[in-house]
PDB file of N, CA and C in Angstrom:
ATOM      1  N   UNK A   1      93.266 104.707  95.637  1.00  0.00           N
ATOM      2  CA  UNK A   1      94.302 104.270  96.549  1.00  0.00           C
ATOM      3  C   UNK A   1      93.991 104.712  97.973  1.00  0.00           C
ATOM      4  N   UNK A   2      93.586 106.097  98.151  1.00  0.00           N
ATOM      5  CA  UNK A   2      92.728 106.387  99.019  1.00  0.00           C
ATOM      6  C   UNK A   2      91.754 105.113 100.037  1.00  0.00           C
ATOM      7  N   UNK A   3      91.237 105.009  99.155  1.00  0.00           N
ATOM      8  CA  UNK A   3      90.000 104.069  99.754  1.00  0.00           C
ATOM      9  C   UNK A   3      90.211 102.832 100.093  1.00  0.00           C
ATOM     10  N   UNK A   4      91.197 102.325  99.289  1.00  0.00           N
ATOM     11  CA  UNK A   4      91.693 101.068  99.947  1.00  0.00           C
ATOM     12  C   UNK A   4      92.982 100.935 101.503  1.00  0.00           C
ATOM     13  N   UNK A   5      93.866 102.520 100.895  1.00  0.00           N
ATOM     14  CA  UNK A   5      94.521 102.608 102.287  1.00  0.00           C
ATOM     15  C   UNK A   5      93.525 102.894 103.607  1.00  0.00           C
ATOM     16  N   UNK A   6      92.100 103.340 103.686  1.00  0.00           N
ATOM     17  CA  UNK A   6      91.608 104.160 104.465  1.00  0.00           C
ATOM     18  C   UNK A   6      90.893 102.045 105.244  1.00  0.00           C
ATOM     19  N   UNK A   7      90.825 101.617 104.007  1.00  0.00           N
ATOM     20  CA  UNK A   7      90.652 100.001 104.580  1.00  0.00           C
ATOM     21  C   UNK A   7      91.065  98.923 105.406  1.00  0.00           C
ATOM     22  N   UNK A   8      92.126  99.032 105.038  1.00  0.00           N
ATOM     23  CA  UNK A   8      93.642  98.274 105.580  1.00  0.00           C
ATOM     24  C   UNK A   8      93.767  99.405 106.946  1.00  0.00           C
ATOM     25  N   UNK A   9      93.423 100.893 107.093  1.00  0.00           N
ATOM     26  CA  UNK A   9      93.526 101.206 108.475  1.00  0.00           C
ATOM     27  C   UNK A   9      92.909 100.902 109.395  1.00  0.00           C
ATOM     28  N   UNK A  10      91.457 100.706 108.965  1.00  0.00           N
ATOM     29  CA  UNK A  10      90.354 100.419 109.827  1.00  0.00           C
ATOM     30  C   UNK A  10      90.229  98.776 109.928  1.00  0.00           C
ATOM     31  N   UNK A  11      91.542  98.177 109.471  1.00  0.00           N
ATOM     32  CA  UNK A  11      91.216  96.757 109.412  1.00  0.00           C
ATOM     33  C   UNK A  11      91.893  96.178 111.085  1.00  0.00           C
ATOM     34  N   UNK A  12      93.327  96.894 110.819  1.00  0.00           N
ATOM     35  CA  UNK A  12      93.782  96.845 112.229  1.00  0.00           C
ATOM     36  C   UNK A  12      93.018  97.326 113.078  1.00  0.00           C
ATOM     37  N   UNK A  13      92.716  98.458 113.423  1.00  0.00           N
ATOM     38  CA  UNK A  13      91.427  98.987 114.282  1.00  0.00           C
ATOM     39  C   UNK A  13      90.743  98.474 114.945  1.00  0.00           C
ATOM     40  N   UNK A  14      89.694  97.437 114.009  1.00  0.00           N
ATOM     41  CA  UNK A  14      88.865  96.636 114.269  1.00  0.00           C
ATOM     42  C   UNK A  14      89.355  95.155 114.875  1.00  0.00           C
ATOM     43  N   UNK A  15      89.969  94.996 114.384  1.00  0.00           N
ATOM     44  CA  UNK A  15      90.121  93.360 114.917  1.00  0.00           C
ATOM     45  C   UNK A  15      91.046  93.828 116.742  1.00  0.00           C
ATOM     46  N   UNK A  16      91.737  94.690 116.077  1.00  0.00           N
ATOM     47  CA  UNK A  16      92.446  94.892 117.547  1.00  0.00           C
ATOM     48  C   UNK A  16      91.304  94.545 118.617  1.00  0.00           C
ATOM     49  N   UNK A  17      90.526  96.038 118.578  1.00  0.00           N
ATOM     50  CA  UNK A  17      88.850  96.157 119.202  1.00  0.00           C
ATOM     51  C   UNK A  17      88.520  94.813 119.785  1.00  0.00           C
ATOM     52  N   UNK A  18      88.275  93.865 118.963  1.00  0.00           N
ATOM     53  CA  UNK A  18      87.672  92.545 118.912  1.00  0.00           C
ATOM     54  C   UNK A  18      88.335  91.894 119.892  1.00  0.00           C
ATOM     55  N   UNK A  19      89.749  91.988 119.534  1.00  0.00           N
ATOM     56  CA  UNK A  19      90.732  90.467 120.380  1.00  0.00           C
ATOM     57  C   UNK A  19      90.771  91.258 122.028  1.00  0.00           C
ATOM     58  N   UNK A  20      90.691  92.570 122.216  1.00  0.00           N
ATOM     59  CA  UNK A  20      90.367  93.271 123.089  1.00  0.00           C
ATOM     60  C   UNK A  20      89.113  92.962 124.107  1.00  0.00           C
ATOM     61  N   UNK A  21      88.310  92.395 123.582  1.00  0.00           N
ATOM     62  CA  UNK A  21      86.854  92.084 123.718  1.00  0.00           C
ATOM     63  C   UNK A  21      86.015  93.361 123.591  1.00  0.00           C
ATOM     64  N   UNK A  22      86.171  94.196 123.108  1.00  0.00           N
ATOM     65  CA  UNK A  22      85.278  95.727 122.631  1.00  0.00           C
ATOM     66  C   UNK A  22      84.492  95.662 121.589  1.00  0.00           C
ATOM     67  N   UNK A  23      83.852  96.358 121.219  1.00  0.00           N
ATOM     68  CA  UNK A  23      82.535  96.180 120.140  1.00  0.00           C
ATOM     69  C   UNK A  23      83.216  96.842 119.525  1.00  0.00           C
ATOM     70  N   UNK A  24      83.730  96.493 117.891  1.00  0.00           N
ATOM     71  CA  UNK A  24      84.404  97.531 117.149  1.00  0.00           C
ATOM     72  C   UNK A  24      83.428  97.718 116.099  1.00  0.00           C
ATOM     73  N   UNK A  25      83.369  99.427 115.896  1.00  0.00           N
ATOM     74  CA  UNK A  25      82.110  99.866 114.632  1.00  0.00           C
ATOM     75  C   UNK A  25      83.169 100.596 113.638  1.00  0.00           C
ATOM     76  N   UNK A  26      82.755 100.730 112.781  1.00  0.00           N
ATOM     77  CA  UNK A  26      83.050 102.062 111.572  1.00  0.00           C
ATOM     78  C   UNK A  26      82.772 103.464 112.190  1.00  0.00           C
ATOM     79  N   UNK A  27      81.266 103.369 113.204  1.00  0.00           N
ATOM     80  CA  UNK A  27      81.175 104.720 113.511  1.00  0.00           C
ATOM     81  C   UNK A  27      79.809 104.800 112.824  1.00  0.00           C
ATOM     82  N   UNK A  28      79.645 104.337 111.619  1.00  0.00           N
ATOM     83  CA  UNK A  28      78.702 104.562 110.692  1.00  0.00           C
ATOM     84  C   UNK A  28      78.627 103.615 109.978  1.00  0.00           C
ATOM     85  N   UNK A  29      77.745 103.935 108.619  1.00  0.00           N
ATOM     86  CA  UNK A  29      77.764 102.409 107.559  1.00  0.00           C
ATOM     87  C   UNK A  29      78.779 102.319 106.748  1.00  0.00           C
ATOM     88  N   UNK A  30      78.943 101.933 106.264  1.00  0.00           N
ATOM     89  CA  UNK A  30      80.035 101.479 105.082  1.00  0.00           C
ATOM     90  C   UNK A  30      79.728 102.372 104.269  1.00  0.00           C
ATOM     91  N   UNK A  31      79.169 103.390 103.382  1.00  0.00           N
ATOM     92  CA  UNK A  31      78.357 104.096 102.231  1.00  0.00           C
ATOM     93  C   UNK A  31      78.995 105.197 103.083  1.00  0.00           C
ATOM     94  N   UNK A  32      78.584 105.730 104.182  1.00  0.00           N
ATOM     95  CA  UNK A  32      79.221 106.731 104.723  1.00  0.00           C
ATOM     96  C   UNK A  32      80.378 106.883 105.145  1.00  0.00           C
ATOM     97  N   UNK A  33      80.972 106.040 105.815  1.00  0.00           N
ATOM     98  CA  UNK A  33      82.929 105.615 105.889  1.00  0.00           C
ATOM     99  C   UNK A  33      83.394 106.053 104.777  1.00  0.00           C
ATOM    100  N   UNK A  34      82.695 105.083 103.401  1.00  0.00           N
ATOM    101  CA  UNK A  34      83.483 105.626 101.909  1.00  0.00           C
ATOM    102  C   UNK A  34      83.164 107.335 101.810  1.00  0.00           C
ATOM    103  N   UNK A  35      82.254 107.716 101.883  1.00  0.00           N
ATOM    104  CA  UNK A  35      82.110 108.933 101.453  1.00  0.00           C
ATOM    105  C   UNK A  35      82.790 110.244 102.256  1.00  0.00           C
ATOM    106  N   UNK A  36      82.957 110.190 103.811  1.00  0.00           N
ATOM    107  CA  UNK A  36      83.957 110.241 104.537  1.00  0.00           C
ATOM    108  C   UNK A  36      85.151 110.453 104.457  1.00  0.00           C
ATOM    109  N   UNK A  37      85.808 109.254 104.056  1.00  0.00           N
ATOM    110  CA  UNK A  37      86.859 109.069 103.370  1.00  0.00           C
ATOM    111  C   UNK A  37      87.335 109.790 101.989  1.00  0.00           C
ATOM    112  N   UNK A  38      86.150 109.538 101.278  1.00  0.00           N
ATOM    113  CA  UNK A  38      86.770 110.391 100.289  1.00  0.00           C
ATOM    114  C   UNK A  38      87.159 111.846 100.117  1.00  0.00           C
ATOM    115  N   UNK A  39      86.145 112.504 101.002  1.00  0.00           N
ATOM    116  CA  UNK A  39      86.149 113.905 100.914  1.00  0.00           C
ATOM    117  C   UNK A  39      86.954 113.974 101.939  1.00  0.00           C
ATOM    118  N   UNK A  40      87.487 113.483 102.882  1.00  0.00           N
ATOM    119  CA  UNK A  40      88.687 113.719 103.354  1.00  0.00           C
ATOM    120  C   UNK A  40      90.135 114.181 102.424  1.00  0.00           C
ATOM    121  N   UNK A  41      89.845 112.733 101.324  1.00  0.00           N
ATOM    122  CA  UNK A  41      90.965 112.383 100.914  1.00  0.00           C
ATOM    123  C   UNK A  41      91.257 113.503  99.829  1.00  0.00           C
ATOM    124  N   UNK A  42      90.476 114.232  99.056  1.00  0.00           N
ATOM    125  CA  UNK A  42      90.014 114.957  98.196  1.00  0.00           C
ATOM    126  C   UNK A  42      91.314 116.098  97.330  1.00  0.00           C
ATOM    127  N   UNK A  43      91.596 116.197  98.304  1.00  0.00           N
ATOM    128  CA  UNK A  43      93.047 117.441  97.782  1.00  0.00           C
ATOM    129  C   UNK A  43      94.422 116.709  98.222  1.00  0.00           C
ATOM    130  N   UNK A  44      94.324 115.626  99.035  1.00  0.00           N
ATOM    131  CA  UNK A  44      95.642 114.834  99.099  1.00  0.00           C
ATOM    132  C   UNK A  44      96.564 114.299  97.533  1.00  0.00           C
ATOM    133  N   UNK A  45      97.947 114.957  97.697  1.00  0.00           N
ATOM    134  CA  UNK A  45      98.507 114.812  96.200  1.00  0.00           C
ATOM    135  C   UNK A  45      98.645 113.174  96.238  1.00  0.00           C
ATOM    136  N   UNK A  46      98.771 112.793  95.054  1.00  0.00           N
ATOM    137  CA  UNK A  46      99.424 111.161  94.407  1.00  0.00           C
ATOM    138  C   UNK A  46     100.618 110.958  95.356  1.00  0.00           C
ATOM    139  N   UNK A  47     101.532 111.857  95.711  1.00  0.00           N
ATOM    140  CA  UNK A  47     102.885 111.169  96.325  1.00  0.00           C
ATOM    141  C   UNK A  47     102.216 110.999  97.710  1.00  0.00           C
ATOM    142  N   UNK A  48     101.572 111.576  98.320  1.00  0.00           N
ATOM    143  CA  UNK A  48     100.569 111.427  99.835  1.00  0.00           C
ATOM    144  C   UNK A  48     100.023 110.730  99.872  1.00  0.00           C
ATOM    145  N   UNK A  49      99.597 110.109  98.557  1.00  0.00           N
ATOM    146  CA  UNK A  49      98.151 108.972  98.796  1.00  0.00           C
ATOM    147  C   UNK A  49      99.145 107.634  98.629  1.00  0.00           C
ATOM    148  N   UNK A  50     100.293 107.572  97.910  1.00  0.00           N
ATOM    149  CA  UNK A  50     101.373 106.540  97.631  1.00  0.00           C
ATOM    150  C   UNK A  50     101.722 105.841  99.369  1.00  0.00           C
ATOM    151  N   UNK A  51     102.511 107.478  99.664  1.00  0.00           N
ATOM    152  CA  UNK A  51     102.786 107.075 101.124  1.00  0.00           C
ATOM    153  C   UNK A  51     102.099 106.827 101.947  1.00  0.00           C
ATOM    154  N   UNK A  52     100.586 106.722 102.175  1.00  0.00           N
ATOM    155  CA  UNK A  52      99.512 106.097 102.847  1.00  0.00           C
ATOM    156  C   UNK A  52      99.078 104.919 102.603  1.00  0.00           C
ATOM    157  N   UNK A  53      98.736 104.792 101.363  1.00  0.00           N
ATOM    158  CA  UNK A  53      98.629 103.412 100.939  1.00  0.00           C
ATOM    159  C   UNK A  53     100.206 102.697 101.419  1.00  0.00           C
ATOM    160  N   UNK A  54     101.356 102.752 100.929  1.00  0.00           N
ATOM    161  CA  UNK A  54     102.112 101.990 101.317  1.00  0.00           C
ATOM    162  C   UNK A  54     102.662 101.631 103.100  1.00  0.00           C
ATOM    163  N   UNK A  55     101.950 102.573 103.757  1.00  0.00           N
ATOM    164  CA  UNK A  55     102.304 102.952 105.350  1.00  0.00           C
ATOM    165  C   UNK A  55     101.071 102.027 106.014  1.00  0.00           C
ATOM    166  N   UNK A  56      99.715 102.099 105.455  1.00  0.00           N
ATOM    167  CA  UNK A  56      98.907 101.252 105.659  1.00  0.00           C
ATOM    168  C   UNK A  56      98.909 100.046 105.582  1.00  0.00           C
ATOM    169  N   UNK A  57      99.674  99.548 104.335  1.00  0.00           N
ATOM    170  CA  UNK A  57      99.797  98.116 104.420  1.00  0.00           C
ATOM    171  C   UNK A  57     100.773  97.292 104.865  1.00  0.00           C
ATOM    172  N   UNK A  58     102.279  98.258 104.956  1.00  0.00           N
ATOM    173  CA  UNK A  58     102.920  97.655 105.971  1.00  0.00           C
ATOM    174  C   UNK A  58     102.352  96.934 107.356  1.00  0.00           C
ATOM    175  N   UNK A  59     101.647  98.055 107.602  1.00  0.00           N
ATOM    176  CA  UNK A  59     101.024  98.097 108.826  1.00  0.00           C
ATOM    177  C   UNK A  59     100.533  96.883 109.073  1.00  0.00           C
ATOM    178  N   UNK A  60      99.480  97.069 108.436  1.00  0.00           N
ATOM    179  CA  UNK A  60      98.419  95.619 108.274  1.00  0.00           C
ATOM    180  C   UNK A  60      98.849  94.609 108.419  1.00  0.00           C
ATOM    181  N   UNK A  61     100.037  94.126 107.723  1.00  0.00           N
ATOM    182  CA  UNK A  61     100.772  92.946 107.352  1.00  0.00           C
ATOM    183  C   UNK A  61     101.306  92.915 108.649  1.00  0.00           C
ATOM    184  N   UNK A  62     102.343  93.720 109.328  1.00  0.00           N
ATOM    185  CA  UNK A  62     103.009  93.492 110.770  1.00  0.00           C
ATOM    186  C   UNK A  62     101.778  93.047 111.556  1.00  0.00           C
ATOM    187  N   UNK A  63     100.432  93.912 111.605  1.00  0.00           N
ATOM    188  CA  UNK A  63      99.724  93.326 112.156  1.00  0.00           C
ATOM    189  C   UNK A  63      98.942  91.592 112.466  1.00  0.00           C
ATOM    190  N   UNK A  64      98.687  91.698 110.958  1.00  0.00           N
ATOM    191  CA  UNK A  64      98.385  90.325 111.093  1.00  0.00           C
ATOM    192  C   UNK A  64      99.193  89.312 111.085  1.00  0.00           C
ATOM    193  N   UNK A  65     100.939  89.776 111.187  1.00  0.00           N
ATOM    194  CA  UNK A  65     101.545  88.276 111.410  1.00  0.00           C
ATOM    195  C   UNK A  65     101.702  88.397 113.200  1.00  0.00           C
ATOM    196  N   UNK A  66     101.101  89.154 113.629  1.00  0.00           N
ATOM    197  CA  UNK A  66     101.211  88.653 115.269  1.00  0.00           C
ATOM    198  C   UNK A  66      99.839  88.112 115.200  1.00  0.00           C
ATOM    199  N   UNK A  67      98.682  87.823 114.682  1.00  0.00           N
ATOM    200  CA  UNK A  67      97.446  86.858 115.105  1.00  0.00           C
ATOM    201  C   UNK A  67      97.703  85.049 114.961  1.00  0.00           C
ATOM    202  N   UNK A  68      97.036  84.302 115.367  1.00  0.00           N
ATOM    203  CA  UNK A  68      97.202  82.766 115.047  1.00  0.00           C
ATOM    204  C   UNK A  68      97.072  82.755 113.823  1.00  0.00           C
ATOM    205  N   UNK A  69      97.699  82.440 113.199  1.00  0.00           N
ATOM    206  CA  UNK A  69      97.409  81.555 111.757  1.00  0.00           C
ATOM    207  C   UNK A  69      96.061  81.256 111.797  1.00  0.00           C
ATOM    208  N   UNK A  70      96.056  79.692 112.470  1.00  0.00           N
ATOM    209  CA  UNK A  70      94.294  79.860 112.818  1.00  0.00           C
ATOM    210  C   UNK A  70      93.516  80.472 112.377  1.00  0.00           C
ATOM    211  N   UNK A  71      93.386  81.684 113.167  1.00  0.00           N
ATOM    212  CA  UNK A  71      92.617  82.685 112.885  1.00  0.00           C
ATOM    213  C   UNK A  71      92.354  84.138 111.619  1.00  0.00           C
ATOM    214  N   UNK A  72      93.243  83.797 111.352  1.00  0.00           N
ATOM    215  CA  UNK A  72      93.699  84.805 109.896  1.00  0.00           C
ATOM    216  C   UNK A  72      93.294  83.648 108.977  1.00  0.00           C
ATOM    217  N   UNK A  73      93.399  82.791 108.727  1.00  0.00           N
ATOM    218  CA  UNK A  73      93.033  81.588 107.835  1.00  0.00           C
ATOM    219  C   UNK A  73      91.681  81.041 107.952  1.00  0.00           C
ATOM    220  N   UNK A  74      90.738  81.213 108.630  1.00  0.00           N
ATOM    221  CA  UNK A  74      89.620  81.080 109.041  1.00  0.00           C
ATOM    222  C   UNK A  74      88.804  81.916 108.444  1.00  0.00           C
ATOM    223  N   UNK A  75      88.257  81.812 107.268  1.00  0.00           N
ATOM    224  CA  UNK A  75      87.586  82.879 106.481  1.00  0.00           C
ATOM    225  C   UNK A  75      86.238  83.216 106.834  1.00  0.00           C
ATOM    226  N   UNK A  76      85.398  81.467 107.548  1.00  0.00           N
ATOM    227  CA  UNK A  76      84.424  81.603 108.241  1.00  0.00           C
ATOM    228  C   UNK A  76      84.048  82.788 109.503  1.00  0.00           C
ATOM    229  N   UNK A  77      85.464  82.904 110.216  1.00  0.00           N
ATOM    230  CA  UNK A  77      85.583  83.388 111.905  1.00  0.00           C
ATOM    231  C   UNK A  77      85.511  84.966 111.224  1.00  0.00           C
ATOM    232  N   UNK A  78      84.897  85.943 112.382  1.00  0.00           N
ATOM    233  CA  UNK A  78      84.839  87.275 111.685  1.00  0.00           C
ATOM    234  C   UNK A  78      86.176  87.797 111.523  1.00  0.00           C
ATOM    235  N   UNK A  79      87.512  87.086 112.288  1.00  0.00           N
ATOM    236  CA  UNK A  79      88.897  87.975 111.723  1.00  0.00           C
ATOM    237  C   UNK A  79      89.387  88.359 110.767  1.00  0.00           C
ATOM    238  N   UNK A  80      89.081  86.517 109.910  1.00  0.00           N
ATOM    239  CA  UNK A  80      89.830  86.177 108.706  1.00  0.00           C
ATOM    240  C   UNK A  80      88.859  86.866 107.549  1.00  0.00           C
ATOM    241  N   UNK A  81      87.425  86.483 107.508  1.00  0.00           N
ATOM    242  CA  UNK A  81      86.747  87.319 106.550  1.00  0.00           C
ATOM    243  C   UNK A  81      87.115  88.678 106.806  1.00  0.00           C
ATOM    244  N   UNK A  82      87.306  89.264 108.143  1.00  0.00           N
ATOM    245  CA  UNK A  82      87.526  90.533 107.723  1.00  0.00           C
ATOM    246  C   UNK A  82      88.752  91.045 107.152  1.00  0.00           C
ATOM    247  N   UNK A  83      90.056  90.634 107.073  1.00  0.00           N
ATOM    248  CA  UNK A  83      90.929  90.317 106.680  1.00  0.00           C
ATOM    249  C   UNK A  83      91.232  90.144 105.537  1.00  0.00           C
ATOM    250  N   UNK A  84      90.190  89.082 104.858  1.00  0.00           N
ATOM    251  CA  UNK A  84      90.274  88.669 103.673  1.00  0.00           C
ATOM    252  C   UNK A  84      89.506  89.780 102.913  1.00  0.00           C
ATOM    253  N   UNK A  85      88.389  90.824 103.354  1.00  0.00           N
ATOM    254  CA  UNK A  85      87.786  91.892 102.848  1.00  0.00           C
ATOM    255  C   UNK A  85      87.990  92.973 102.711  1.00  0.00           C
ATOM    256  N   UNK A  86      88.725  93.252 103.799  1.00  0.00           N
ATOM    257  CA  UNK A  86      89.506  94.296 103.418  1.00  0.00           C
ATOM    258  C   UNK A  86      91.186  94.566 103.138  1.00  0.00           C
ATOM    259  N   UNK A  87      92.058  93.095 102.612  1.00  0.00           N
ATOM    260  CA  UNK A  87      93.163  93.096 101.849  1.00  0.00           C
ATOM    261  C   UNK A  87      92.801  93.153 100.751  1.00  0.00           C
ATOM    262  N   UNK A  88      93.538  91.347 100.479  1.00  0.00           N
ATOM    263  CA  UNK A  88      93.351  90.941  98.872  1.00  0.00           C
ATOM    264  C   UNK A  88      91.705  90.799  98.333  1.00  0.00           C
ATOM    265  N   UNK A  89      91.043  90.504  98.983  1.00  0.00           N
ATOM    266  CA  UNK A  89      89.932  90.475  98.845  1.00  0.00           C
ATOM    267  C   UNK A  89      89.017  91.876  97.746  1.00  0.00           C
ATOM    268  N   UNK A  90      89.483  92.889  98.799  1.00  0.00           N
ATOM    269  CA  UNK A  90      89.328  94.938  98.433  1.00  0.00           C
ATOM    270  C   UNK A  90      89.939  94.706  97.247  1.00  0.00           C
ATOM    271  N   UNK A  91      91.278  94.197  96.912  1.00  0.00           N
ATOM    272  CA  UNK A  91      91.758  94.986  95.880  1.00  0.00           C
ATOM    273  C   UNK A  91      91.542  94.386  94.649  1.00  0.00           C
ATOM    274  N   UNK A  92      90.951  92.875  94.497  1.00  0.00           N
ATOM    275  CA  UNK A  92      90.472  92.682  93.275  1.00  0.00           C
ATOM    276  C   UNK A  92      89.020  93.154  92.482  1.00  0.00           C
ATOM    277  N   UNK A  93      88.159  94.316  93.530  1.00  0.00           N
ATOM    278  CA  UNK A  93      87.107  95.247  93.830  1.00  0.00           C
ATOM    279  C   UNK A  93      87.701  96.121  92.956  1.00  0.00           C
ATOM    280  N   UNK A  94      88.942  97.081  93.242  1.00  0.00           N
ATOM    281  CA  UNK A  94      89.476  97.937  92.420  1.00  0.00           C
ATOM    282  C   UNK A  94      90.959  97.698  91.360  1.00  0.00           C
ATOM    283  N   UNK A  95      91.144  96.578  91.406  1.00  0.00           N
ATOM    284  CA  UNK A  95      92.143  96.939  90.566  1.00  0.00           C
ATOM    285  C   UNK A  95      91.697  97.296  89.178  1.00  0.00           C
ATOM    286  N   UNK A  96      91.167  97.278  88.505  1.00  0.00           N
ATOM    287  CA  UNK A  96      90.591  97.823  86.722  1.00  0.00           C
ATOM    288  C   UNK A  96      90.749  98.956  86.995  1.00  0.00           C
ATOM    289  N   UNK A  97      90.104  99.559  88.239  1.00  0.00           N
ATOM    290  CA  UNK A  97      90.197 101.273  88.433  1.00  0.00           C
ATOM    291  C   UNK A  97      91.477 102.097  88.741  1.00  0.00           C
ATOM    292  N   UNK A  98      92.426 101.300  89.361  1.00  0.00           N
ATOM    293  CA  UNK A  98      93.791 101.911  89.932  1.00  0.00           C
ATOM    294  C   UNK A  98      94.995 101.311  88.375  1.00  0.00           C
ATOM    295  N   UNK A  99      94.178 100.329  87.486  1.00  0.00           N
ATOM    296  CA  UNK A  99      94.693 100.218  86.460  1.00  0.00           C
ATOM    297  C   UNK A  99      94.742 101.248  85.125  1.00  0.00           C
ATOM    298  N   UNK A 100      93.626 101.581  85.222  1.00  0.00           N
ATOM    299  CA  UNK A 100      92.954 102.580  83.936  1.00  0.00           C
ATOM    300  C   UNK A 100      93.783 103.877  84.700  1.00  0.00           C
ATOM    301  N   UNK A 101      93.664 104.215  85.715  1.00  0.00           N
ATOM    302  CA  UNK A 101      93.816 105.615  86.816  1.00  0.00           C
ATOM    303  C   UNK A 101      95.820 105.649  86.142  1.00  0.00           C
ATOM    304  N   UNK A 102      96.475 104.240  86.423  1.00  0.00           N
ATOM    305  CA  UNK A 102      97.705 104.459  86.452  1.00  0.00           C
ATOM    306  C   UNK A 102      98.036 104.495  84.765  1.00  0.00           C
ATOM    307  N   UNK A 103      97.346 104.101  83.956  1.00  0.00           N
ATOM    308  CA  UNK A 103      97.524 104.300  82.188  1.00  0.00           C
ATOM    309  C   UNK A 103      97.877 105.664  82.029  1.00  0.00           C
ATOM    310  N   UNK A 104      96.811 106.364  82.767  1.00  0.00           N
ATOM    311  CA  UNK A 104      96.410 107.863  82.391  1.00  0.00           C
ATOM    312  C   UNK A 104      97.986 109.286  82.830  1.00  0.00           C
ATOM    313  N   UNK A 105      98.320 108.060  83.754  1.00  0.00           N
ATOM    314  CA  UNK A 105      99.431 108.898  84.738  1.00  0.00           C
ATOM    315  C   UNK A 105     100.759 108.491  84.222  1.00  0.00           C
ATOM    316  N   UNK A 106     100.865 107.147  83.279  1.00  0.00           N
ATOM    317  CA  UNK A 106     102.508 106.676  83.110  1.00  0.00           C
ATOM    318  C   UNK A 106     103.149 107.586  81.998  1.00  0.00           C
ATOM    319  N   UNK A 107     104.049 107.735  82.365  1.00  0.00           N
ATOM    320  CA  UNK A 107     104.971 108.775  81.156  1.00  0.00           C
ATOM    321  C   UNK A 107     105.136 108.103  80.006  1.00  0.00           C
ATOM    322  N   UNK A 108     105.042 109.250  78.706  1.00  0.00           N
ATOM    323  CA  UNK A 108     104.891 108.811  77.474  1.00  0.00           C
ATOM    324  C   UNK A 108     103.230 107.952  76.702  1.00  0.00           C
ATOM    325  N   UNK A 109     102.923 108.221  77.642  1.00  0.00           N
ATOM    326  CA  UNK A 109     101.242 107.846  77.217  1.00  0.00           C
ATOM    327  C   UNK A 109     100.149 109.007  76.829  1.00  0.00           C
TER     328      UNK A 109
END
């Protein structure tokens, strides 16, 4: 949950950057962002990582309903692919894992 909220942050980030006309990076590669990220994320409890993930994607969403349609729908243009890669796109990447993860955690199991 981590890793996908840490996605959806850097999603606004970036495009902002962009419509800005700025060169927007990670900083680094993608392999290192994740790894980054994780050991950040590392001792953050389940109710912390809930409220990030869910604070992140609010986010996201307010964000992208101020862009053109247009352009969020444009999977070709770098907004919308990016958009589309790091929402719904990310989370069909992990859902088996945040599925199996939440088996392990539901009461009475």
């Amino acid at each position: 949950m981590n890793h996908v909220a840490a996605w959806l942050e850097v999603t606004s980030r970036m495009i902002s950057e962009w419509k800005q006309g700025r060169k927007a990076t990670l900083g680094h590669g993608i392999e290192k962002f994740n790894a980054l990220e994780h050991a950040a994320s590392k001792g953050r409890s389940l109710a912390a990582t809930r409220r990030r993930l869910n604070r992140a994607r609010r986010e996201v969403l307010a964000f992208i309903a101020t862009l053109p349609e247009a352009e969020v729908l444009n999977l070709e243009g770098r907004v919308g692919w990016w958009i589309k890669y790091n929402t719904y796109g990310h989370y069909s990447q992990h859902i088996y894992e945040l599925t199996e993860f939440r088996k392990k955690w539901e009461p009475g199991d």
